[in-house]
PDB file of N, CA and C in Angstrom:
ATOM      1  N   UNK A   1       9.163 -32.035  18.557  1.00  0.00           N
ATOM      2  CA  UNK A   1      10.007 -31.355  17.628  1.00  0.00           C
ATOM      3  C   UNK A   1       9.746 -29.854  17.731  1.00  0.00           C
ATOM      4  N   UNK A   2      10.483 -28.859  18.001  1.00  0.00           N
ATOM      5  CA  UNK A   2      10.922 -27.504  17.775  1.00  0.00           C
ATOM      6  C   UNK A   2      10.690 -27.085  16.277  1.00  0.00           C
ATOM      7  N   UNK A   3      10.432 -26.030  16.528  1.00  0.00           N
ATOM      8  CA  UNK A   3       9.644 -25.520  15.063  1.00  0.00           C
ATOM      9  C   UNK A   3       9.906 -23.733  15.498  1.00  0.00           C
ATOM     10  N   UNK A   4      11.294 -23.583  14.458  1.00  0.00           N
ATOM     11  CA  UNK A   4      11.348 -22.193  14.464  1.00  0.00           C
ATOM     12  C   UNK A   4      10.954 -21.024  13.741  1.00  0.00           C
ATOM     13  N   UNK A   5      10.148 -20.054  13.796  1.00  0.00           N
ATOM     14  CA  UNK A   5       9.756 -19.052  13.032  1.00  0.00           C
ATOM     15  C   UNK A   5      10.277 -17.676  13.407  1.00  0.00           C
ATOM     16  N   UNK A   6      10.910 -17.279  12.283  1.00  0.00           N
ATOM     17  CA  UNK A   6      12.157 -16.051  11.603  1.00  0.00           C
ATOM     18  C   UNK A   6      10.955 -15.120  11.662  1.00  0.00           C
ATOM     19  N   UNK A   7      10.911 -13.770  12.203  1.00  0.00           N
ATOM     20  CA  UNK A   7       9.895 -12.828  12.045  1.00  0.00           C
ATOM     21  C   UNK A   7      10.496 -11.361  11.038  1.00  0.00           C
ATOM     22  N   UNK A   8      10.291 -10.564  10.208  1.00  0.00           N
ATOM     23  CA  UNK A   8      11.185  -9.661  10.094  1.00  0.00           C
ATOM     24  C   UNK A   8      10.257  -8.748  10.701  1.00  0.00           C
ATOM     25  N   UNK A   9      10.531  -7.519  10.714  1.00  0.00           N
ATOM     26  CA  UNK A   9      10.374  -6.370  11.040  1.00  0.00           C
ATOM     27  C   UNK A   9      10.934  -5.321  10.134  1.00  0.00           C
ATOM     28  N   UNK A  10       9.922  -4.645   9.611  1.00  0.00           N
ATOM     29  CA  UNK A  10      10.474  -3.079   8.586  1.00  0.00           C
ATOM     30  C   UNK A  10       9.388  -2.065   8.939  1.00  0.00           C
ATOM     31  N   UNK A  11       9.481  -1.462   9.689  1.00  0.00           N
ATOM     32  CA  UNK A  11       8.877  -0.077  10.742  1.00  0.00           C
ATOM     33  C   UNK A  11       7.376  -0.628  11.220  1.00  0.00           C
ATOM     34  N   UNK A  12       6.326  -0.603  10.605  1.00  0.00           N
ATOM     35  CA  UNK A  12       5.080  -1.250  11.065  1.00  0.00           C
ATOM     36  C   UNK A  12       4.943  -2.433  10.585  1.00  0.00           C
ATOM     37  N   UNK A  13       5.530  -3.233   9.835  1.00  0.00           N
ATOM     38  CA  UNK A  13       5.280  -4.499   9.235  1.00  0.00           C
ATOM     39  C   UNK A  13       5.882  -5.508   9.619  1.00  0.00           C
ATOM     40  N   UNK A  14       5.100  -6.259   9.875  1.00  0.00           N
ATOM     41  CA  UNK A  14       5.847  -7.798  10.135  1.00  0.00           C
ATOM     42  C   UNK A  14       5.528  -8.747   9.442  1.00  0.00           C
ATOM     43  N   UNK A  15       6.707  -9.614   8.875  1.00  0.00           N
ATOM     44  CA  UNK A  15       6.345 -10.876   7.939  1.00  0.00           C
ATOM     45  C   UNK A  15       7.071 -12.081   8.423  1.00  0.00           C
ATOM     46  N   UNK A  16       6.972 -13.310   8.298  1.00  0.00           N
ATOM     47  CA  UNK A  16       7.627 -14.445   8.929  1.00  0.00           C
ATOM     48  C   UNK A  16       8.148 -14.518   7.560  1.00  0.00           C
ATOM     49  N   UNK A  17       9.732 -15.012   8.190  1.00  0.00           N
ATOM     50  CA  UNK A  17      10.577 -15.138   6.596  1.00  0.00           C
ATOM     51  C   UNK A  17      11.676 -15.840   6.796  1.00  0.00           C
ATOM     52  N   UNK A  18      11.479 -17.128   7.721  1.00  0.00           N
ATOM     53  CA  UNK A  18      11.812 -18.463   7.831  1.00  0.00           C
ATOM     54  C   UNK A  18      11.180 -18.812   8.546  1.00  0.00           C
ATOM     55  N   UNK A  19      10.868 -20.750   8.087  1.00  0.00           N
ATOM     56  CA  UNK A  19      10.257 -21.306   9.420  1.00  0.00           C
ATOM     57  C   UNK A  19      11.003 -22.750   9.301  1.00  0.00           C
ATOM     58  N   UNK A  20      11.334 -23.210  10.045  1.00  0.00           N
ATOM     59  CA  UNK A  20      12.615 -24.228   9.912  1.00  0.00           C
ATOM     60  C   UNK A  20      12.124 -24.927  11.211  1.00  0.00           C
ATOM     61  N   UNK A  21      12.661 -26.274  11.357  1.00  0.00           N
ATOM     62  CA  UNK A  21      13.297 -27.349  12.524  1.00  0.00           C
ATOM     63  C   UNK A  21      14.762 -26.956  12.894  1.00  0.00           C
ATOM     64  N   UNK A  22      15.582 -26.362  11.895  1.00  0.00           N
ATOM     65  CA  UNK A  22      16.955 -26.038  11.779  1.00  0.00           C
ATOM     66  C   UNK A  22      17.425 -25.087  12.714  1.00  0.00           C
ATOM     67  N   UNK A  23      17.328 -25.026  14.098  1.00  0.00           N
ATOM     68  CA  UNK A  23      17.748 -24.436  15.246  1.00  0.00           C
ATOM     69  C   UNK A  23      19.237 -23.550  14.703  1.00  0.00           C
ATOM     70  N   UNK A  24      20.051 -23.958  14.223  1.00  0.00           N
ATOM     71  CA  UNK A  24      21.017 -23.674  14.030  1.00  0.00           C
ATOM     72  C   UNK A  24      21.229 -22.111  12.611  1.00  0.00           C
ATOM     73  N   UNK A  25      20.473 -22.630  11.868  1.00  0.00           N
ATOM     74  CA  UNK A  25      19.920 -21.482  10.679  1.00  0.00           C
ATOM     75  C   UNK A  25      19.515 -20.767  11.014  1.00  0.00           C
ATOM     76  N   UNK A  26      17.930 -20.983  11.920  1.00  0.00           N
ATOM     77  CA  UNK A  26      17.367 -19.720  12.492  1.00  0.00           C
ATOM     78  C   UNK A  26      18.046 -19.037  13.131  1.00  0.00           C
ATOM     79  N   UNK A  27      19.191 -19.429  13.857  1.00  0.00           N
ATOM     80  CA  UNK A  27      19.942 -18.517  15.015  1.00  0.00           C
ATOM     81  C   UNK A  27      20.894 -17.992  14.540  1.00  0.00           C
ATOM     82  N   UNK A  28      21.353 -18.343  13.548  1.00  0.00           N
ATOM     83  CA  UNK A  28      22.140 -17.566  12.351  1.00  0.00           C
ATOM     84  C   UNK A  28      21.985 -16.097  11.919  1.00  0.00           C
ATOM     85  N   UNK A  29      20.333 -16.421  11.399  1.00  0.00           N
ATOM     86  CA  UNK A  29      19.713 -15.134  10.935  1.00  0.00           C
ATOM     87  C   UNK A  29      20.224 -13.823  11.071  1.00  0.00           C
ATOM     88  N   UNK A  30      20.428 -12.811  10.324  1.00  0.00           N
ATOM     89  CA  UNK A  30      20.366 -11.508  10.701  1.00  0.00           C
ATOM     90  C   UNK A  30      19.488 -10.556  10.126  1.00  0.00           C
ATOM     91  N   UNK A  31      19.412  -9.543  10.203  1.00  0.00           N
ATOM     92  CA  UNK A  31      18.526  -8.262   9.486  1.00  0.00           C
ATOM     93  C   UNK A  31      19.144  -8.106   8.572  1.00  0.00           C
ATOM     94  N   UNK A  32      20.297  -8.028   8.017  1.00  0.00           N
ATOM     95  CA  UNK A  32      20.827  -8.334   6.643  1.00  0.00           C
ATOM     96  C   UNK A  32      20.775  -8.911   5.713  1.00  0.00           C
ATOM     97  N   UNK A  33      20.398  -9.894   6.011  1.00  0.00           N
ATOM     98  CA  UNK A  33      19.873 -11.980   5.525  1.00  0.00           C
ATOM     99  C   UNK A  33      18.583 -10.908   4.470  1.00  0.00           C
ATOM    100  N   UNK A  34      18.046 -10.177   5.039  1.00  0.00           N
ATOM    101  CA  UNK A  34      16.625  -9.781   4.698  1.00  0.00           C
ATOM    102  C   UNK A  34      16.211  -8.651   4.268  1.00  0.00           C
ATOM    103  N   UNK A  35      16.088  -8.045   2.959  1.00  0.00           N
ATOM    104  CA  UNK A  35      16.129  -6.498   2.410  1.00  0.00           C
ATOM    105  C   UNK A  35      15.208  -5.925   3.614  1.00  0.00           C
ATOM    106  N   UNK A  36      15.313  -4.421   4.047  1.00  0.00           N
ATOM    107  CA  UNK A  36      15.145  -3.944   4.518  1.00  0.00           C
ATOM    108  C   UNK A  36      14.388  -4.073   5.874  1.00  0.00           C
ATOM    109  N   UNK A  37      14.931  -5.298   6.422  1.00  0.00           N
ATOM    110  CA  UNK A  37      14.692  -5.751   7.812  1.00  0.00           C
ATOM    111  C   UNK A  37      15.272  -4.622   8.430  1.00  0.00           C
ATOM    112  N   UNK A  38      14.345  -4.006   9.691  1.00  0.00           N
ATOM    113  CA  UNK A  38      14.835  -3.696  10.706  1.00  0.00           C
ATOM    114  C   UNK A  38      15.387  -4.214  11.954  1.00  0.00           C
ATOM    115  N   UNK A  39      14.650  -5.120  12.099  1.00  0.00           N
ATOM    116  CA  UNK A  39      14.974  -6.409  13.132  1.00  0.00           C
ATOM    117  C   UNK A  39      13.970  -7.903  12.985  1.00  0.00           C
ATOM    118  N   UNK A  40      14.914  -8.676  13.444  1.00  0.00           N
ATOM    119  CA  UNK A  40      14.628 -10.250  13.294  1.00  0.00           C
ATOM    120  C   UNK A  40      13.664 -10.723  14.758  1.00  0.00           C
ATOM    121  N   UNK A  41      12.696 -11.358  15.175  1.00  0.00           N
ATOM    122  CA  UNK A  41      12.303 -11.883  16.233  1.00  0.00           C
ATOM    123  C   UNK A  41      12.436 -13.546  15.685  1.00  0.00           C
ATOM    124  N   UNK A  42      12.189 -14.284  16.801  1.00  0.00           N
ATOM    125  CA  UNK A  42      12.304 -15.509  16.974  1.00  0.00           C
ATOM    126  C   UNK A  42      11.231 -16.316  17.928  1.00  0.00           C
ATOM    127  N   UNK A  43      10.129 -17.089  17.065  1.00  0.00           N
ATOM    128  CA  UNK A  43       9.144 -17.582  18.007  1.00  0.00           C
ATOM    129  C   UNK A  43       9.945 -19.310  17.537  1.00  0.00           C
ATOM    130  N   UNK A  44       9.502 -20.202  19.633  1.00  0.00           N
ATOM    131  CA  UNK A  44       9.935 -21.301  19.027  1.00  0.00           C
ATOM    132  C   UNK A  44       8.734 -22.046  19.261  1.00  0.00           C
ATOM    133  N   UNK A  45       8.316 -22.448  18.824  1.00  0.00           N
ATOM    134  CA  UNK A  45       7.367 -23.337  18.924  1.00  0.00           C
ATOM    135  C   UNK A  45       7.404 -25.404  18.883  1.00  0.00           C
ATOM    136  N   UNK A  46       6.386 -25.910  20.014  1.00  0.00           N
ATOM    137  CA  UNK A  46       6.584 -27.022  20.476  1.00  0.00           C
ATOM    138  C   UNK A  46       4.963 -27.437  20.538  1.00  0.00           C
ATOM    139  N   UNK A  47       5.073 -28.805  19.921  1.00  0.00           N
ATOM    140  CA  UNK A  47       3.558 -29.594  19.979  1.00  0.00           C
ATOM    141  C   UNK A  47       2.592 -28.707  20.008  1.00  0.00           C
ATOM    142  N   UNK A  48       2.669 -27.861  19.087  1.00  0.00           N
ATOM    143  CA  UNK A  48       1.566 -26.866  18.516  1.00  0.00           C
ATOM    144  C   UNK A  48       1.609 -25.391  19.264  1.00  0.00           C
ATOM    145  N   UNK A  49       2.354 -25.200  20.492  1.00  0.00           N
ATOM    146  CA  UNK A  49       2.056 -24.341  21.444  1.00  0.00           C
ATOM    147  C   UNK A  49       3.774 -23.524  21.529  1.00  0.00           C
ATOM    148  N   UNK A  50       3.496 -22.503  21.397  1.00  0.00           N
ATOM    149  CA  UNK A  50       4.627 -21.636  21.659  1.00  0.00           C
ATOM    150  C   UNK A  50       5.310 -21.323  22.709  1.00  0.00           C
ATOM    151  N   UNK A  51       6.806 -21.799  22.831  1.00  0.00           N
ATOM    152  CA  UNK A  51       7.277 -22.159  23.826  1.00  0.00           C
ATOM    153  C   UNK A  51       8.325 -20.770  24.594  1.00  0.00           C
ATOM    154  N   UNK A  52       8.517 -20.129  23.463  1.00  0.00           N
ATOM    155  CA  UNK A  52       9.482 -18.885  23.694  1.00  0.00           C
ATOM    156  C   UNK A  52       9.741 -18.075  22.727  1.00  0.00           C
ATOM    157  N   UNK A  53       9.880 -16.780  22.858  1.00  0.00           N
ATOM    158  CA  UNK A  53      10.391 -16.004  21.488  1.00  0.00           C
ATOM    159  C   UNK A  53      11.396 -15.018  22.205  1.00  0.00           C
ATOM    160  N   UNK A  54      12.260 -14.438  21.041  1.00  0.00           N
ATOM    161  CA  UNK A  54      12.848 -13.699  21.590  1.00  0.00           C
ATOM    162  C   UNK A  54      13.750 -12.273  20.144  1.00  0.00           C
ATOM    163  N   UNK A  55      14.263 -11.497  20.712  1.00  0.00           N
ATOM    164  CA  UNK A  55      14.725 -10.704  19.739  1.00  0.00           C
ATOM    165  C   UNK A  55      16.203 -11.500  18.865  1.00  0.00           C
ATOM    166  N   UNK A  56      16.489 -11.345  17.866  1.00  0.00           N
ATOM    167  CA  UNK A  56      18.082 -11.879  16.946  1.00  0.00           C
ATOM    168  C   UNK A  56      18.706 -10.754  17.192  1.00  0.00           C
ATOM    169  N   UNK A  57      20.086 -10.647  16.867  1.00  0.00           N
ATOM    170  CA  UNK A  57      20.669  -9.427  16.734  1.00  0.00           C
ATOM    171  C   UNK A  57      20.296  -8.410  16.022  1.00  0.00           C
TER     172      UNK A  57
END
């Protein structure tokens, strides 16, 4: 099972601010979704081990 984690970004800070199975939600996401997100990252994670991440719009 896939296990997605929503990262935000607001200048030096980073907070995870979804973590879902819901492939479809997470990829949804925007920096809007999220007060003063600068940008969204995306880690996916598989049987404990991280399989890929990448930037959201």
């Amino acid at each position: 099972m896939k296990i997605y984690v929503v990262i935000s970004l607001q200048g030096e800070e980073m907070e995870n601010v979804f973590v879902s199975t819901d492939e479809e939600k997470a990829l949804s996401l925007t920096p809007a979704d999220f007060e003063g997100s600068d940008a969204l990252f995306v880690e996916v994670w598989e049987d404990g081990g991280k399989i890929d991440d990448f930037r959201l719009q």
